[in-house]
Protein backbone atom coordinates (compact mmCIF):
# COMPACT_ATOMS: atom_id res chain seq x y z
CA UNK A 1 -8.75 -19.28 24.01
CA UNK A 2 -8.06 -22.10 21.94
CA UNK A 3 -8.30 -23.26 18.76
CA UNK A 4 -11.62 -25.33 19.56
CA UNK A 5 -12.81 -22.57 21.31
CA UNK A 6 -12.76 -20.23 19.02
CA UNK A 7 -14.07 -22.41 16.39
CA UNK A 8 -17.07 -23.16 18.86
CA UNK A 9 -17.94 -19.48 19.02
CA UNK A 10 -17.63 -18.41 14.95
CA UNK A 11 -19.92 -21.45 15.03
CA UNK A 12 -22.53 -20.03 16.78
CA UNK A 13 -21.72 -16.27 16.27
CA UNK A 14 -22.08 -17.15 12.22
CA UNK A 15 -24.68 -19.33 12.47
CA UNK A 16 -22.84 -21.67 10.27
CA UNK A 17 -21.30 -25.73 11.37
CA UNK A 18 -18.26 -26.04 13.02
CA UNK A 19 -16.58 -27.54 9.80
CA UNK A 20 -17.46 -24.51 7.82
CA UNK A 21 -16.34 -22.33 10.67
CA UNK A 22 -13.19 -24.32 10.74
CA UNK A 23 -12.53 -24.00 7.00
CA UNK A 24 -13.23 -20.14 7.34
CA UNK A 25 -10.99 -19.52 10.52
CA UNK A 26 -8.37 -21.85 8.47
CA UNK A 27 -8.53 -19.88 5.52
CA UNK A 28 -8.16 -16.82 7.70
CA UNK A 29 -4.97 -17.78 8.68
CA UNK A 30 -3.55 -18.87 5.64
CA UNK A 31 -4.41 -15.86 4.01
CA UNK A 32 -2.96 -13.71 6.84
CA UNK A 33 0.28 -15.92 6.47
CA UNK A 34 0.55 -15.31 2.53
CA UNK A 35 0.42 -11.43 2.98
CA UNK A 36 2.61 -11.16 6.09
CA UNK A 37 5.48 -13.83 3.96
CA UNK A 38 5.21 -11.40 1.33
CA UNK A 39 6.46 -8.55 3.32
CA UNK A 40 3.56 -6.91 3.54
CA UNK A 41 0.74 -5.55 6.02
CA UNK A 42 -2.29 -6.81 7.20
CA UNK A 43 -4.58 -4.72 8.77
CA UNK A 44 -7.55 -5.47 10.48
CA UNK A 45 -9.59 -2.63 11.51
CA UNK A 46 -10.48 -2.00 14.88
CA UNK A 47 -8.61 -4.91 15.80
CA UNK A 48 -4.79 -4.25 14.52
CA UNK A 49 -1.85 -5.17 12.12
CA UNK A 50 0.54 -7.39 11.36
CA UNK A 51 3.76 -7.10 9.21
CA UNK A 52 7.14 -7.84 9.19
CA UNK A 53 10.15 -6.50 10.57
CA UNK A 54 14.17 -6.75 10.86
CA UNK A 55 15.87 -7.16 14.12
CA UNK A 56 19.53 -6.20 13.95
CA UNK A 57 22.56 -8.91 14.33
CA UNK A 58 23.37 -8.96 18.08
CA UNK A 59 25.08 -10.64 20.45
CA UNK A 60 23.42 -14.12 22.19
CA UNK A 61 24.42 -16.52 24.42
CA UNK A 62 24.17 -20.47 24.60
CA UNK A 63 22.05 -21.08 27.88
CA UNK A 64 23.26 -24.30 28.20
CA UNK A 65 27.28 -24.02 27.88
CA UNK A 66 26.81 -19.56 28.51
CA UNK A 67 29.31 -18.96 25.07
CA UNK A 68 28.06 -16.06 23.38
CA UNK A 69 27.17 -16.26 19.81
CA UNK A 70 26.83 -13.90 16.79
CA UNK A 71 22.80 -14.02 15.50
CA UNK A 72 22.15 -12.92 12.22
CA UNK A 73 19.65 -10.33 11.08
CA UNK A 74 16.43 -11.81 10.28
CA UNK A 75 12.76 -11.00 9.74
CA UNK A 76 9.44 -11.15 12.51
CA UNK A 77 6.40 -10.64 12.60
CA UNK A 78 5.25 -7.35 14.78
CA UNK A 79 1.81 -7.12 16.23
CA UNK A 80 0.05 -3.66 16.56
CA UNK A 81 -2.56 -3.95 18.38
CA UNK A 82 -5.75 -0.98 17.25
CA UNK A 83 -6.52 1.78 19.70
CA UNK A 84 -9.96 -0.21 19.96
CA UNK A 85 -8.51 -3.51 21.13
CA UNK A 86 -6.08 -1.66 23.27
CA UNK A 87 -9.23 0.58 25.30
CA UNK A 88 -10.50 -2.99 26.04
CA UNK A 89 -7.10 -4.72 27.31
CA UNK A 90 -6.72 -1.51 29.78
């Protein structure tokens, strides 16, 4: 689904114009970004949550020349998907 798409359908689901479902779907997502870049969770019920992890410093390699190279630690974002949403993917 796209970002149209789902636009299109909040639209109609919400009964409300596709610029208001726009600013709502934007304001979604910047919300969601401010809580996950503070390090924190953000949980959506009966869909899932996001928050923010550490990977560890490993080993990687340069596809195009194949020299490895050291890559730091740094910080995702990990996806949990609710027991809900996961009945419905399987």
């Amino acid at each position: 689904m796209t970002k149209k798409e789902l636009v299109q359908r909040i639209s109609r689901d919400c009964r409300l114009t596709r610029s208001q479902a726009l600013r709502a779907m934007k304001s979604i997502a910047r919300n969601l970004s401010v809580g996950i870049s503070r390090g924190g969770r953000v949980q959506f019920s009966g869909f899932g949550t996001f928050s923010v992890t550490r990977n560890t410093k490993r080993t990687g390699r340069n596809p195009q020349t194949g020299h490895r190279i050291r890559l730091r630690r740094r910080r995702t974002v990990q996806f949990t998907p609710a027991r809900a949403l996961q009945r419905k993917i399987c």
